[in-house]
Protein backbone atom coordinates (compact mmCIF):
# COMPACT_ATOMS: atom_id res chain seq x y z
CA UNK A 1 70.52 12.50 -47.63
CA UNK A 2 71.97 14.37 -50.52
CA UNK A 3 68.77 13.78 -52.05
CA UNK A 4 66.90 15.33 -49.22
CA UNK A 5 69.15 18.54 -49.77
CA UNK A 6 68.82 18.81 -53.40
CA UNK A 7 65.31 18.29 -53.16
CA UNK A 8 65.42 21.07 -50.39
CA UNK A 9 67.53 23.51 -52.46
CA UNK A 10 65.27 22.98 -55.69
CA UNK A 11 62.40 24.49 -53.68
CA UNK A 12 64.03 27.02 -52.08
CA UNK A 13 65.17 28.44 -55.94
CA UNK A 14 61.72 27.95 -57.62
CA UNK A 15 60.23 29.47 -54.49
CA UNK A 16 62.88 32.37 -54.79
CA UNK A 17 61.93 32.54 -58.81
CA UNK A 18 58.00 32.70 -57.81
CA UNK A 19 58.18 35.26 -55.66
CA UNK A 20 60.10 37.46 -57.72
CA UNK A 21 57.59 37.19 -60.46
CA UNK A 22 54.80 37.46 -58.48
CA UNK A 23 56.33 40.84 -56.85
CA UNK A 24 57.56 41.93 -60.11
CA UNK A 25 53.74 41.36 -62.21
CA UNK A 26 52.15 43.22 -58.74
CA UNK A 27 54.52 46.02 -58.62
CA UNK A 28 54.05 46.60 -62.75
CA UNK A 29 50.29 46.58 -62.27
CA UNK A 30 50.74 49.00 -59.75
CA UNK A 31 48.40 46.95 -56.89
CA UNK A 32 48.77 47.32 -53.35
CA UNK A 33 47.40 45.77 -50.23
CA UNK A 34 45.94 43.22 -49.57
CA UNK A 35 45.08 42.40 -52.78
CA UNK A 36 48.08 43.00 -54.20
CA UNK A 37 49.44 40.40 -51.94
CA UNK A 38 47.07 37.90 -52.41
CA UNK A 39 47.62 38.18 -56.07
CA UNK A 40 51.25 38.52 -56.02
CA UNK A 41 50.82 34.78 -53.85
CA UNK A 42 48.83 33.48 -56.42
CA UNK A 43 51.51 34.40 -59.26
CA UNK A 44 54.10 33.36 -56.90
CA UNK A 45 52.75 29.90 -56.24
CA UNK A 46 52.24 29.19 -60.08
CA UNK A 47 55.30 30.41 -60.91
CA UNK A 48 57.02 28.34 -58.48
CA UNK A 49 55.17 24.98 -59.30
CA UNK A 50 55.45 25.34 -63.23
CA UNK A 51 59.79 26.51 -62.69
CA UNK A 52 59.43 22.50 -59.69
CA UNK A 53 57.46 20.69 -62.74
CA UNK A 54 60.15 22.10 -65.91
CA UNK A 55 63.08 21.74 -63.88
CA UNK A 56 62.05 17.73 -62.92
CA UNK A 57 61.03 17.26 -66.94
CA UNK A 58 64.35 18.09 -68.18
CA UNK A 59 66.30 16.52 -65.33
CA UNK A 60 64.55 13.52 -65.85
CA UNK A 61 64.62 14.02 -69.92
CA UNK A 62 69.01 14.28 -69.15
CA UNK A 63 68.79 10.84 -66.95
CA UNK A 64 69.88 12.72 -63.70
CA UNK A 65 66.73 11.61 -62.38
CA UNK A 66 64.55 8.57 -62.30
């Protein structure tokens, strides 16, 4: 269960840390819209995946994972 939580809580940050950047890039660029949104998605969901894929590397490089 406490796995289920952490796991949980891990997206919930990277998906936090996403959609700041994504905001943050379409906001600087100045986009609105639709396509603002789209693009601030796309960002987002890249963001998010690469900060899921780093975080697992070095937990698993420490030994707190398997």
């Amino acid at each position: 269960m406490t796995s289920i939580v952490l796991s949980v809580l891990a997206i919930l940050v990277c998906g936090a840390l996403g959609a700041l950047a994504g905001f943050g890039a379409v906001s600087m660029i100045g986009w609105t819209g639709t396509w603002g949104a789209i693009v601030a998605a796309v960002i987002g969901m890249v963001v998010a995946t690469f900060a899921f894929a780093v975080g697992a590397a070095i937990l698993r490089r420490l030994g707190w994972l398997r």
